[in-house]
PDB file of N, CA and C in Angstrom:
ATOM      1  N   UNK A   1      39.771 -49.228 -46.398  1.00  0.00           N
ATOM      2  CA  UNK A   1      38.447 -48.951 -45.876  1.00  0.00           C
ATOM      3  C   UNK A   1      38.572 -47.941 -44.732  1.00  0.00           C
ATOM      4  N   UNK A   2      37.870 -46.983 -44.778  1.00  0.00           N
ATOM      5  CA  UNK A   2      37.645 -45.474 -43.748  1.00  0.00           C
ATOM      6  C   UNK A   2      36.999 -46.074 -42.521  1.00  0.00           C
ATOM      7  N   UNK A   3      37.028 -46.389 -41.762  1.00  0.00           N
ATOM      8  CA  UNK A   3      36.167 -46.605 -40.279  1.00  0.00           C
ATOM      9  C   UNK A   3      35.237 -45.419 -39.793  1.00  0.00           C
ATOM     10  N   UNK A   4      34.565 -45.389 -39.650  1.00  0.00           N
ATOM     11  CA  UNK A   4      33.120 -43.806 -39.618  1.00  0.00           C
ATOM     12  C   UNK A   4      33.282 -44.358 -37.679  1.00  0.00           C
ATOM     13  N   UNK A   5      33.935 -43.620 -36.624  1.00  0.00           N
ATOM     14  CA  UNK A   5      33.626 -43.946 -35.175  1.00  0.00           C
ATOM     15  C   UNK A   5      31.863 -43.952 -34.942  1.00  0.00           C
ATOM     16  N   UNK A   6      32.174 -45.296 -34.065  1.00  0.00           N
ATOM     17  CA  UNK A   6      30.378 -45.125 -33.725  1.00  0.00           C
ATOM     18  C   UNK A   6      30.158 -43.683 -32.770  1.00  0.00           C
ATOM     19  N   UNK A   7      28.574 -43.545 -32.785  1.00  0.00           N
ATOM     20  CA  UNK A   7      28.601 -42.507 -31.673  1.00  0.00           C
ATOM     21  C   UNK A   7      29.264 -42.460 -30.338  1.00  0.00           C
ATOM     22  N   UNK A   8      28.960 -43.603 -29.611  1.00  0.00           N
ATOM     23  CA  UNK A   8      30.127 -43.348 -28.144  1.00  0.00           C
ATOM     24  C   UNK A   8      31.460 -43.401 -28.372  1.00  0.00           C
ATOM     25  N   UNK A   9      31.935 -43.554 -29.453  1.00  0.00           N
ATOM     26  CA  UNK A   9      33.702 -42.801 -29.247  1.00  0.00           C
ATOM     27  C   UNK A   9      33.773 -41.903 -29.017  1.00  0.00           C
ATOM     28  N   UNK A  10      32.759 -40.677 -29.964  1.00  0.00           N
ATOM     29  CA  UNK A  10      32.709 -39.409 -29.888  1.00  0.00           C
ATOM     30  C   UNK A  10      32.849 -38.799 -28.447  1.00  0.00           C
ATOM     31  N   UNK A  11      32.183 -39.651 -27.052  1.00  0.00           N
ATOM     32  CA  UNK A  11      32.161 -39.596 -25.854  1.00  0.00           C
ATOM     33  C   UNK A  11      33.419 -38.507 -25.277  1.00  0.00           C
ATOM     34  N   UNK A  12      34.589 -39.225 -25.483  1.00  0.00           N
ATOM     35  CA  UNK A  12      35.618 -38.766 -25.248  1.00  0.00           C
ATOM     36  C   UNK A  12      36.076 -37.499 -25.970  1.00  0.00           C
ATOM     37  N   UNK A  13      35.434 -36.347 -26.751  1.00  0.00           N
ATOM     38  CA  UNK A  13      35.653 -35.345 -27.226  1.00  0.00           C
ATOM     39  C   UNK A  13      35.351 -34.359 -26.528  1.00  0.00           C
ATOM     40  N   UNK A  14      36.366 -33.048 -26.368  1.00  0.00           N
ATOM     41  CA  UNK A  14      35.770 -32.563 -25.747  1.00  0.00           C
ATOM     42  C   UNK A  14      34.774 -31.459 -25.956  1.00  0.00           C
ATOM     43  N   UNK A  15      34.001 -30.765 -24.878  1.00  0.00           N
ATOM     44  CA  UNK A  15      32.845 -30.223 -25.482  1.00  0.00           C
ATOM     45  C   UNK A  15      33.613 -29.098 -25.848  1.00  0.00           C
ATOM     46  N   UNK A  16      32.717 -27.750 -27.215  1.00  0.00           N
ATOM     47  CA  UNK A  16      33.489 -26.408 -27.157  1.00  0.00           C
ATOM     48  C   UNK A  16      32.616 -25.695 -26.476  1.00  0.00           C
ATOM     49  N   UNK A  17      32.991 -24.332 -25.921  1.00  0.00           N
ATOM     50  CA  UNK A  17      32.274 -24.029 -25.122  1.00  0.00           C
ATOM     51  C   UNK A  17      33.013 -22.389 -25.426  1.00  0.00           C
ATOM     52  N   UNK A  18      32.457 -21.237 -25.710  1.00  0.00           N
ATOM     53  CA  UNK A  18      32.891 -20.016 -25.167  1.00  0.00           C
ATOM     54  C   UNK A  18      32.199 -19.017 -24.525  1.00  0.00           C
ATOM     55  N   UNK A  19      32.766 -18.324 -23.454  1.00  0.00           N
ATOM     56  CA  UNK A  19      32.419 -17.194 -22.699  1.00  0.00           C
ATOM     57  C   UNK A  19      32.977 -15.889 -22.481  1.00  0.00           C
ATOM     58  N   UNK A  20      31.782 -15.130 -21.589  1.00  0.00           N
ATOM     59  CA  UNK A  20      32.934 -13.946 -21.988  1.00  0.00           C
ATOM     60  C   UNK A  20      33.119 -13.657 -20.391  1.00  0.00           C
ATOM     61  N   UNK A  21      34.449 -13.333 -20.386  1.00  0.00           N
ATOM     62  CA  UNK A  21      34.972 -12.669 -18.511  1.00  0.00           C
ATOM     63  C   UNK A  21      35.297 -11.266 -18.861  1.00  0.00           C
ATOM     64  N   UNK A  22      35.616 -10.920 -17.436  1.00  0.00           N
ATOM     65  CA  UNK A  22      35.788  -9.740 -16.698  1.00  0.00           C
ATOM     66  C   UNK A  22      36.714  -9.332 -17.392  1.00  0.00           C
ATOM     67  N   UNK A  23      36.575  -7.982 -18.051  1.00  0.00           N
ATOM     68  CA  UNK A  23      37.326  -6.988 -19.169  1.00  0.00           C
ATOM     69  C   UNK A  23      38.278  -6.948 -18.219  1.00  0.00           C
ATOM     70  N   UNK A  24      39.651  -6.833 -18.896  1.00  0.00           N
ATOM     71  CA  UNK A  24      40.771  -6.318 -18.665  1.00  0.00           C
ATOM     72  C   UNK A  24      41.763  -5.511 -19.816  1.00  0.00           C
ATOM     73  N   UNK A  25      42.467  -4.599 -19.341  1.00  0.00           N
ATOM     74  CA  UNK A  25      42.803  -3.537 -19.965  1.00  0.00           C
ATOM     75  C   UNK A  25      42.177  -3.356 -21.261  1.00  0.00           C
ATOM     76  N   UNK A  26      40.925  -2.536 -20.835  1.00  0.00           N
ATOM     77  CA  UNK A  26      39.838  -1.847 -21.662  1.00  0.00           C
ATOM     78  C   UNK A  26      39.764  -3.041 -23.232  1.00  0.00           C
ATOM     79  N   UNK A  27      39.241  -4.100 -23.021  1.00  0.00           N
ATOM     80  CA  UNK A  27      39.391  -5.058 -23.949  1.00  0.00           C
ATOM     81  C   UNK A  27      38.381  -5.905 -23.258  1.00  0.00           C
ATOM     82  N   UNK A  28      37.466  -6.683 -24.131  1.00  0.00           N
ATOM     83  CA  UNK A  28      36.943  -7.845 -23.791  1.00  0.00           C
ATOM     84  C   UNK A  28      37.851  -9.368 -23.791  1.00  0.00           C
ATOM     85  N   UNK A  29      37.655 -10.009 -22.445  1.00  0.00           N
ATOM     86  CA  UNK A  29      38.249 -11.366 -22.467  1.00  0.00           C
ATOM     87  C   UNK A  29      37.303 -12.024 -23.079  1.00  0.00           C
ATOM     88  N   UNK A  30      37.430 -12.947 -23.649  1.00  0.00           N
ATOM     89  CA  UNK A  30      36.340 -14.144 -24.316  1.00  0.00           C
ATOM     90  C   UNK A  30      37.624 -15.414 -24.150  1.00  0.00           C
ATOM     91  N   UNK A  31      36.538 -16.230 -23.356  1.00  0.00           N
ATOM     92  CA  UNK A  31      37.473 -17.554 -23.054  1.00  0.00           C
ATOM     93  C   UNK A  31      36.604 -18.865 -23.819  1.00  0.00           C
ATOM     94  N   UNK A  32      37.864 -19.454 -24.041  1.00  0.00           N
ATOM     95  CA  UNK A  32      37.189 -20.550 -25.237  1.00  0.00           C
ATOM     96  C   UNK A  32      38.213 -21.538 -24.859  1.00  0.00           C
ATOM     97  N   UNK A  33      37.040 -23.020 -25.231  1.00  0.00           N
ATOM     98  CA  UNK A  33      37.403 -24.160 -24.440  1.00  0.00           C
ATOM     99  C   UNK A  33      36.684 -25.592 -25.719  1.00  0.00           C
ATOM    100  N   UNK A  34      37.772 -26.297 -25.710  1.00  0.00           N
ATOM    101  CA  UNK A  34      37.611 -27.873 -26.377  1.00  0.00           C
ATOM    102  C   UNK A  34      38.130 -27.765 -27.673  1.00  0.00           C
ATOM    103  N   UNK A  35      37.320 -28.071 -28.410  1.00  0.00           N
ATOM    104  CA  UNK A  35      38.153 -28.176 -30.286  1.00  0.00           C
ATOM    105  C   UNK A  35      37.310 -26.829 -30.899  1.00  0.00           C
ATOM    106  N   UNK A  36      37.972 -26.193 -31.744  1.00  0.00           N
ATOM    107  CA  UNK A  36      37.613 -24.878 -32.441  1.00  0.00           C
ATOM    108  C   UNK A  36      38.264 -25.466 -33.853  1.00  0.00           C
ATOM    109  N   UNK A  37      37.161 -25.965 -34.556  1.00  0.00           N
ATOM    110  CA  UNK A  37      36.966 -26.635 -36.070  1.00  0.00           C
ATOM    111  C   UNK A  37      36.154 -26.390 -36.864  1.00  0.00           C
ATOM    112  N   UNK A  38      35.945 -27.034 -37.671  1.00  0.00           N
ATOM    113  CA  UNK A  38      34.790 -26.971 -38.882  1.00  0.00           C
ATOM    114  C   UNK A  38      33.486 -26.595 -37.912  1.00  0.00           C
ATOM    115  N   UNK A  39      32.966 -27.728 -37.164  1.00  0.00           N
ATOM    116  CA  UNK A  39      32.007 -27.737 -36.821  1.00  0.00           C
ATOM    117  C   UNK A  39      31.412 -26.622 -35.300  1.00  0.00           C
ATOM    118  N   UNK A  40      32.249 -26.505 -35.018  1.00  0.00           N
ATOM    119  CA  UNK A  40      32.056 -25.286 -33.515  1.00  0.00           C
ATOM    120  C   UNK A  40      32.677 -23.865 -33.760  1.00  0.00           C
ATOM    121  N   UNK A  41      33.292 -23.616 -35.093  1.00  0.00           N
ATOM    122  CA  UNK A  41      33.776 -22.467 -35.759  1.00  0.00           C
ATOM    123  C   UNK A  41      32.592 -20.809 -35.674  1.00  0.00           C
ATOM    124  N   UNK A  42      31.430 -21.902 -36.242  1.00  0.00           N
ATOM    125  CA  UNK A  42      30.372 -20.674 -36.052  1.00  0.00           C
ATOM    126  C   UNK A  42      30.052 -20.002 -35.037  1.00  0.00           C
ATOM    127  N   UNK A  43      29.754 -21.040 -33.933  1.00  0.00           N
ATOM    128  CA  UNK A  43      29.571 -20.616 -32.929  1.00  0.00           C
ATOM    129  C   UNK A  43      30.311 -19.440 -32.346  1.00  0.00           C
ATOM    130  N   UNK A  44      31.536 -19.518 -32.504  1.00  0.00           N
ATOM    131  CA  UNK A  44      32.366 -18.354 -32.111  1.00  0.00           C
ATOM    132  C   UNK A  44      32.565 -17.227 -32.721  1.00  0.00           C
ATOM    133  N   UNK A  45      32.982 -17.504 -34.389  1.00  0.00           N
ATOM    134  CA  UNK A  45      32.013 -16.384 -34.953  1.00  0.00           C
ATOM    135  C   UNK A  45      30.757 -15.424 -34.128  1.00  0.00           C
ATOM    136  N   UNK A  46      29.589 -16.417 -34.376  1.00  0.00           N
ATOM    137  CA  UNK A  46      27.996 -15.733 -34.328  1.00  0.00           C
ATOM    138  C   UNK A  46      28.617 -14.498 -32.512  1.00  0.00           C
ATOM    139  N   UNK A  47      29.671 -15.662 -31.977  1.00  0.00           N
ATOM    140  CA  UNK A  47      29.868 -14.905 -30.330  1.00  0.00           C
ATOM    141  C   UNK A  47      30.651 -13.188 -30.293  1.00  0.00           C
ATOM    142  N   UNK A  48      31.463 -13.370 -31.331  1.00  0.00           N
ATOM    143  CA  UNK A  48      32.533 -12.757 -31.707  1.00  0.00           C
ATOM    144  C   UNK A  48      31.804 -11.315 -32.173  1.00  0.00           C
ATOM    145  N   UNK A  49      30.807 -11.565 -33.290  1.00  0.00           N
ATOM    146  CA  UNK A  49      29.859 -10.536 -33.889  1.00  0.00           C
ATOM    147  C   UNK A  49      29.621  -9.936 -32.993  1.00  0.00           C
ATOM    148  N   UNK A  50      29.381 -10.090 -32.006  1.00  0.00           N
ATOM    149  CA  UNK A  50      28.658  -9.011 -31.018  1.00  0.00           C
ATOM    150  C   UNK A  50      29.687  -8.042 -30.428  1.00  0.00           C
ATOM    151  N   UNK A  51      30.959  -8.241 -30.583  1.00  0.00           N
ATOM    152  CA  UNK A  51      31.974  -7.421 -29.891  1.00  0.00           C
ATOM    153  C   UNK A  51      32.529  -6.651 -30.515  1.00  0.00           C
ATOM    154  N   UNK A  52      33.207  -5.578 -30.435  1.00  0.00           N
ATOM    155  CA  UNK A  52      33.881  -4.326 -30.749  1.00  0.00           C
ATOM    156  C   UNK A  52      34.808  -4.251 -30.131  1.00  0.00           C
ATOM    157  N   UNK A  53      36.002  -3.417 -30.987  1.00  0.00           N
ATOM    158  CA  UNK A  53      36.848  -2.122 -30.409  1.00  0.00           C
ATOM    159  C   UNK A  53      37.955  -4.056 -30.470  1.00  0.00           C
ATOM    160  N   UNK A  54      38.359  -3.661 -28.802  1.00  0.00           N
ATOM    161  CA  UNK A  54      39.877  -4.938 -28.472  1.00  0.00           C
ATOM    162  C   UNK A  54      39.248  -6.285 -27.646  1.00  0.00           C
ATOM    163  N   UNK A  55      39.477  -7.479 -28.359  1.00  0.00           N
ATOM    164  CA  UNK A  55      39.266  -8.896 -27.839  1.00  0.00           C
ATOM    165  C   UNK A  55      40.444  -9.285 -27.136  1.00  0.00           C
ATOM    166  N   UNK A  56      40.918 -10.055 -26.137  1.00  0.00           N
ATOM    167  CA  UNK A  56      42.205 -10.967 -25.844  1.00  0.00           C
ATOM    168  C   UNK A  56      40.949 -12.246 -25.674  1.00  0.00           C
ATOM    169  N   UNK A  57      41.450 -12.796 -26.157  1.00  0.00           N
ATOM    170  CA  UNK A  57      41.289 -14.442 -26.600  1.00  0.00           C
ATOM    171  C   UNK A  57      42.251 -15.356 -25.658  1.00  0.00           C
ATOM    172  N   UNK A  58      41.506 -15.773 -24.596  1.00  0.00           N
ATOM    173  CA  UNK A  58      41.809 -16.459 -23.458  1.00  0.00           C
ATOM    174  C   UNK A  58      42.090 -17.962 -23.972  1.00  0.00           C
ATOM    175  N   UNK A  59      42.919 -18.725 -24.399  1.00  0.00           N
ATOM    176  CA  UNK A  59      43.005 -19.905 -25.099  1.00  0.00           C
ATOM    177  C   UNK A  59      43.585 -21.241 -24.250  1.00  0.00           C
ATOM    178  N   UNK A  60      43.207 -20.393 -23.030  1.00  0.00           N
ATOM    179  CA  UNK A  60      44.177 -22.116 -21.911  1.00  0.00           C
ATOM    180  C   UNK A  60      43.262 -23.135 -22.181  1.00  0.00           C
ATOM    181  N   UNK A  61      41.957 -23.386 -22.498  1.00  0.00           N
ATOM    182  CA  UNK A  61      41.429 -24.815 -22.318  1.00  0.00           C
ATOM    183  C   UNK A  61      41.101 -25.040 -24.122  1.00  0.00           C
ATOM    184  N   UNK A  62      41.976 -24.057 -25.012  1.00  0.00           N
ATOM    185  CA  UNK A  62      41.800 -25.000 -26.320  1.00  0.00           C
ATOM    186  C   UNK A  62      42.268 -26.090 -26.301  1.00  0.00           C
ATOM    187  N   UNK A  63      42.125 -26.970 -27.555  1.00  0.00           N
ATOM    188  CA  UNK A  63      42.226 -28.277 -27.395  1.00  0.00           C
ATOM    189  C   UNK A  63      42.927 -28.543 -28.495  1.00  0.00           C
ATOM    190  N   UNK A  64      42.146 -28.076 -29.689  1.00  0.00           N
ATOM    191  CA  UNK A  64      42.399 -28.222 -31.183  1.00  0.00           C
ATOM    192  C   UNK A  64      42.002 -26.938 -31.715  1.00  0.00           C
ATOM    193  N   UNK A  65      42.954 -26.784 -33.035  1.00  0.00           N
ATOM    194  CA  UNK A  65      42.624 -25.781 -34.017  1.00  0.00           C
ATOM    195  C   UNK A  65      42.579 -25.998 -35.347  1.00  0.00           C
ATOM    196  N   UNK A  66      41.844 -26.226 -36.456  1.00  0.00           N
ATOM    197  CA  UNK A  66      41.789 -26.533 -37.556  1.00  0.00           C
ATOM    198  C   UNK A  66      41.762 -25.208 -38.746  1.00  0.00           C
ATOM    199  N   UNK A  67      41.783 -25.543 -39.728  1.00  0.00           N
ATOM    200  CA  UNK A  67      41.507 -24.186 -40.635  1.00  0.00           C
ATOM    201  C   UNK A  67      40.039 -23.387 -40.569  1.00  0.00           C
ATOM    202  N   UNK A  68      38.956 -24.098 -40.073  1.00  0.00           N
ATOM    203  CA  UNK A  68      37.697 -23.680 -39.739  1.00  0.00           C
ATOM    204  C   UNK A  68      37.628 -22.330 -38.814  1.00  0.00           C
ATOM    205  N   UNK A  69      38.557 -22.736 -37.887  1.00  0.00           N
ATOM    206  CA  UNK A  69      38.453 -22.214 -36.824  1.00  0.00           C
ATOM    207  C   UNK A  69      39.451 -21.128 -36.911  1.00  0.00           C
ATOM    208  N   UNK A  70      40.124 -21.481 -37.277  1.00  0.00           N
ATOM    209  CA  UNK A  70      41.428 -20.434 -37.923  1.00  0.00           C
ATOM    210  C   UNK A  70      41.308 -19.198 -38.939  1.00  0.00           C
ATOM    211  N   UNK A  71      39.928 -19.468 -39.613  1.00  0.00           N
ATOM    212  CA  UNK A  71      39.691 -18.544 -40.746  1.00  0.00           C
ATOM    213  C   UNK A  71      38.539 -17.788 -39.791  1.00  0.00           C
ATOM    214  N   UNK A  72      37.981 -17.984 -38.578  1.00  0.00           N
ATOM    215  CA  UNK A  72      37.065 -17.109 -37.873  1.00  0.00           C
ATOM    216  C   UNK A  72      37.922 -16.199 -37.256  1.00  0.00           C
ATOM    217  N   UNK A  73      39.056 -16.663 -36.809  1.00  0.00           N
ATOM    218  CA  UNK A  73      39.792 -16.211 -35.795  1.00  0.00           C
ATOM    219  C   UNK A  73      40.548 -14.736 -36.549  1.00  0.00           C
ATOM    220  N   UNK A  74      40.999 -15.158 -38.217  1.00  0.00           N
ATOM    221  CA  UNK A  74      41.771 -13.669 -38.572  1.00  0.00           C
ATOM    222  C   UNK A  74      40.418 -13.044 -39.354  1.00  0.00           C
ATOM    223  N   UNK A  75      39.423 -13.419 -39.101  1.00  0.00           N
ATOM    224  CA  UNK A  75      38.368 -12.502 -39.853  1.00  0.00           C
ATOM    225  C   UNK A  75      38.111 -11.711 -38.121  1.00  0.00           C
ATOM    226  N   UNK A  76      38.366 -12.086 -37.316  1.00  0.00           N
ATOM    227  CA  UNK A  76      37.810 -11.132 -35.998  1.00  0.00           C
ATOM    228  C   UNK A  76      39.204 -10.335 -36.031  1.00  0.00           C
ATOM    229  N   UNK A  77      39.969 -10.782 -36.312  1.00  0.00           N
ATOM    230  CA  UNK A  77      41.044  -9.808 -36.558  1.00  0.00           C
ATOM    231  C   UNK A  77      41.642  -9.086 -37.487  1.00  0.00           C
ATOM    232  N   UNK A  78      40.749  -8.903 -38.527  1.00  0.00           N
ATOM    233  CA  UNK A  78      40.319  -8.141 -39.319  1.00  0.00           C
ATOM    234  C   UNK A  78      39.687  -7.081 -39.400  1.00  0.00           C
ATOM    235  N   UNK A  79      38.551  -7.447 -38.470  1.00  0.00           N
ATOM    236  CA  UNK A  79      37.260  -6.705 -38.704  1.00  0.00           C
ATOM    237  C   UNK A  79      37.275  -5.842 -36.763  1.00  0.00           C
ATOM    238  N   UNK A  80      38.081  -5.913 -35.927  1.00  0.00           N
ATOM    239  CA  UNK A  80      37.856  -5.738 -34.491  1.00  0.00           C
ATOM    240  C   UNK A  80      39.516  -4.855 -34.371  1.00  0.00           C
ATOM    241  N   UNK A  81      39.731  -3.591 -33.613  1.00  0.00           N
ATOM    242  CA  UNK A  81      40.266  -2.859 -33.178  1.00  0.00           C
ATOM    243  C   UNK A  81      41.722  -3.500 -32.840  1.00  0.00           C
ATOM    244  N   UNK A  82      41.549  -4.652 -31.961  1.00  0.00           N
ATOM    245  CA  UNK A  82      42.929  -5.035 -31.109  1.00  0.00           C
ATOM    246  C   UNK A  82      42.432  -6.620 -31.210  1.00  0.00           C
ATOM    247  N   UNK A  83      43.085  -7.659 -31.584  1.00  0.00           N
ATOM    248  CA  UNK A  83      42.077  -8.969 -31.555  1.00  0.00           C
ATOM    249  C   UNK A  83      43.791 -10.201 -30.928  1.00  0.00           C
ATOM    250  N   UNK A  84      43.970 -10.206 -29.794  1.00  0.00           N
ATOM    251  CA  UNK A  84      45.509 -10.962 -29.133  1.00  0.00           C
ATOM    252  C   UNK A  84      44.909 -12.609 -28.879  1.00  0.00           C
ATOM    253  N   UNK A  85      45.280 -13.590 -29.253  1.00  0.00           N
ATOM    254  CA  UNK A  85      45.229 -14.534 -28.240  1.00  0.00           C
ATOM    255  C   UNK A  85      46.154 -14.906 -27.324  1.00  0.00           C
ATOM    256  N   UNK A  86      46.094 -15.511 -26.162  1.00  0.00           N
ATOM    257  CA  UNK A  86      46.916 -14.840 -25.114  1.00  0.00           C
ATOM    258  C   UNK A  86      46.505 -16.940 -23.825  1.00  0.00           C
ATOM    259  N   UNK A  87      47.402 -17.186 -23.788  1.00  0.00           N
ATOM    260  CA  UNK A  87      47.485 -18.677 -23.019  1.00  0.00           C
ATOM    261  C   UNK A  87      47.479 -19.790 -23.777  1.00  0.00           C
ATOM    262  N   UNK A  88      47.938 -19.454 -25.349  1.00  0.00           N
ATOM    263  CA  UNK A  88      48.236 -20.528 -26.490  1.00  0.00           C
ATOM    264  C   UNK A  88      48.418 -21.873 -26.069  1.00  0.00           C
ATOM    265  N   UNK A  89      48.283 -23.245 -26.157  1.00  0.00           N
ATOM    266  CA  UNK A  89      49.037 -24.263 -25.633  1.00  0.00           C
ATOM    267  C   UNK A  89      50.022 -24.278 -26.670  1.00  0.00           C
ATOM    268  N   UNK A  90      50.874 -25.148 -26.530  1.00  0.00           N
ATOM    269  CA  UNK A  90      52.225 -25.671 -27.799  1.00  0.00           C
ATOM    270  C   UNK A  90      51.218 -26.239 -29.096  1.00  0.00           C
ATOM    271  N   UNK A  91      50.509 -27.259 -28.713  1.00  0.00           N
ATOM    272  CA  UNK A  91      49.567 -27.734 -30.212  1.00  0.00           C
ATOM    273  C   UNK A  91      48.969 -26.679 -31.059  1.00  0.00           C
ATOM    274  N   UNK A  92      48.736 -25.497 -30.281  1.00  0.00           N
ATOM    275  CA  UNK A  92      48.113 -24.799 -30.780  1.00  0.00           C
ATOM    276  C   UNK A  92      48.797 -23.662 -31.857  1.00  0.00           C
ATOM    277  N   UNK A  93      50.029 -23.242 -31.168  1.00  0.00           N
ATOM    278  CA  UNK A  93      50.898 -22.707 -31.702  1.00  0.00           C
ATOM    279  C   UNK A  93      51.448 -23.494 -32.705  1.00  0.00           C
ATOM    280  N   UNK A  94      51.375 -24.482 -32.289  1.00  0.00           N
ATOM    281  CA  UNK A  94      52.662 -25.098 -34.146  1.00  0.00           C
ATOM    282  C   UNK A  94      51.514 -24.681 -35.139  1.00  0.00           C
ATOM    283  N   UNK A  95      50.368 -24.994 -35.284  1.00  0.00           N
ATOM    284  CA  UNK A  95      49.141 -24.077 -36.308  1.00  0.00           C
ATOM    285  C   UNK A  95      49.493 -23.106 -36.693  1.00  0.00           C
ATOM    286  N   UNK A  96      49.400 -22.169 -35.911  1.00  0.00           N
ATOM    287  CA  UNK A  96      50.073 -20.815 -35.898  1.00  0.00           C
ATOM    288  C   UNK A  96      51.018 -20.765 -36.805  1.00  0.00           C
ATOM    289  N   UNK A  97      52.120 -21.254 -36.526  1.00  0.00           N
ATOM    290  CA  UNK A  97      53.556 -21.042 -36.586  1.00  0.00           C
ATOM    291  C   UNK A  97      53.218 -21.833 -38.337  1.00  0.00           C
ATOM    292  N   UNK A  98      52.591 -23.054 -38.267  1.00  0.00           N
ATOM    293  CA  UNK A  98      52.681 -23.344 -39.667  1.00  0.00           C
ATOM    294  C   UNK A  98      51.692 -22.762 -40.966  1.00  0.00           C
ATOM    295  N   UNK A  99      50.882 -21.743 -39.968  1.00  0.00           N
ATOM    296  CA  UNK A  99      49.965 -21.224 -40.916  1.00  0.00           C
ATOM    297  C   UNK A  99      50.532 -19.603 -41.117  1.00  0.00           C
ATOM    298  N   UNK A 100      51.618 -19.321 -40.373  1.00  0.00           N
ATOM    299  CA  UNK A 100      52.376 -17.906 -40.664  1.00  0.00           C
ATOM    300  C   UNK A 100      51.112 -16.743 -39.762  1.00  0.00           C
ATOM    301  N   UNK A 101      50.573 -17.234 -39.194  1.00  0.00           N
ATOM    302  CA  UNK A 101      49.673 -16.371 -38.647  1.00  0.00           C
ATOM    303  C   UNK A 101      49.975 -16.053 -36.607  1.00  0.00           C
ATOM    304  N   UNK A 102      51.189 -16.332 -36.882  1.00  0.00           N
ATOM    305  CA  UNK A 102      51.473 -15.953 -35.303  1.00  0.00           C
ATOM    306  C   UNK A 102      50.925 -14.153 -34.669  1.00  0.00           C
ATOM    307  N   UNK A 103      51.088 -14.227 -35.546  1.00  0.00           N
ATOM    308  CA  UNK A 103      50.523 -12.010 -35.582  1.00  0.00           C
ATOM    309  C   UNK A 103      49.186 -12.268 -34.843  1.00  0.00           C
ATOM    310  N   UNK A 104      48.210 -13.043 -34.720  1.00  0.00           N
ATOM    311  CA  UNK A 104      47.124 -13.295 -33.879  1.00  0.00           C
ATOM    312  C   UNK A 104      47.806 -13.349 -32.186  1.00  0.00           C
ATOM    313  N   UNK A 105      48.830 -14.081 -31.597  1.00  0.00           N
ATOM    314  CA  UNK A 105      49.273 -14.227 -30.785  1.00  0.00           C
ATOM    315  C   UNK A 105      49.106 -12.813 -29.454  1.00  0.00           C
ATOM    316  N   UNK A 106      49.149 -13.189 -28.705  1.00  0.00           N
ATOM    317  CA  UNK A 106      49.106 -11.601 -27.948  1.00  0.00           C
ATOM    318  C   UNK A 106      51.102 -11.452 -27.357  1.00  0.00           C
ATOM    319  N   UNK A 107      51.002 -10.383 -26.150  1.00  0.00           N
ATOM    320  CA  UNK A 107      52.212  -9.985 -26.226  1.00  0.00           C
ATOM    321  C   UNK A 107      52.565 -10.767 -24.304  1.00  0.00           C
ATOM    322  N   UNK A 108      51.627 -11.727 -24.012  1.00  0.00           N
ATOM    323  CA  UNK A 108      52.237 -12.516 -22.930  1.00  0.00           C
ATOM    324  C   UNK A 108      53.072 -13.838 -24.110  1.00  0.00           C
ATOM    325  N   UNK A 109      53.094 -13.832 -25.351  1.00  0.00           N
ATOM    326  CA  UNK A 109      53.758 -14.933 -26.148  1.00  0.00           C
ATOM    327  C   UNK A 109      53.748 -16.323 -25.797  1.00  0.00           C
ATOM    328  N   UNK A 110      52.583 -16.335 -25.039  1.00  0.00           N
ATOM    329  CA  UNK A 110      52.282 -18.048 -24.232  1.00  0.00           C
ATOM    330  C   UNK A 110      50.912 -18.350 -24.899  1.00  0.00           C
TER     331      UNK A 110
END
């Protein structure tokens, strides 16, 4: 039998949240924060659309990464000039590393 969590477990999740900071070397920062999954995937997408040319992808307060979130991430790096993520945690990287997609990574390699 599957257990469905009631709503207040969910409590303890954290929220996603992305923004954009102060350009550095002629590139937009966009900082992103909590779980980047199925369900908060779009959001970053719909955020992402609006930008051009080079992204660095500020990733210190990710949390989680799923394939949701993972298939937004090489379509912006696809479709965008220079696209680095750059303050990886370790959870985040074994994804990476097991999805062969470290080439997203930027060149601080953290």
């Amino acid at each position: 039998m599957v257990k469905v969590p009631a709503q207040d477990e969910w409590a303890g999740r954290p929220e996603f949240s992305v923004t954009l900071g102060t350009p550095s070397r002629d590139a937009h920062v966009v900082r992103i924060a909590g779980d980047l999954d199925r369900a908060t995937a779009s959001e970053l997408d719909r955020f992402l659309q609006h930008l051009d040319r080079h992204v660095l992808l500020d990733c210190r307060a990710l949390t989680f990464l799923d394939e949701g979130g993972l298939r937004v991430l090489l379509a912006a790096s696809a479709r965008l000039a220079s696209f680095q993520m750059v303050n990886v945690a370790a959870s985040v990287r074994r994804v990476l590393v097991a999805t062969h997609t470290t080439s997203l990574l930027g060149e601080d390699g953290a």
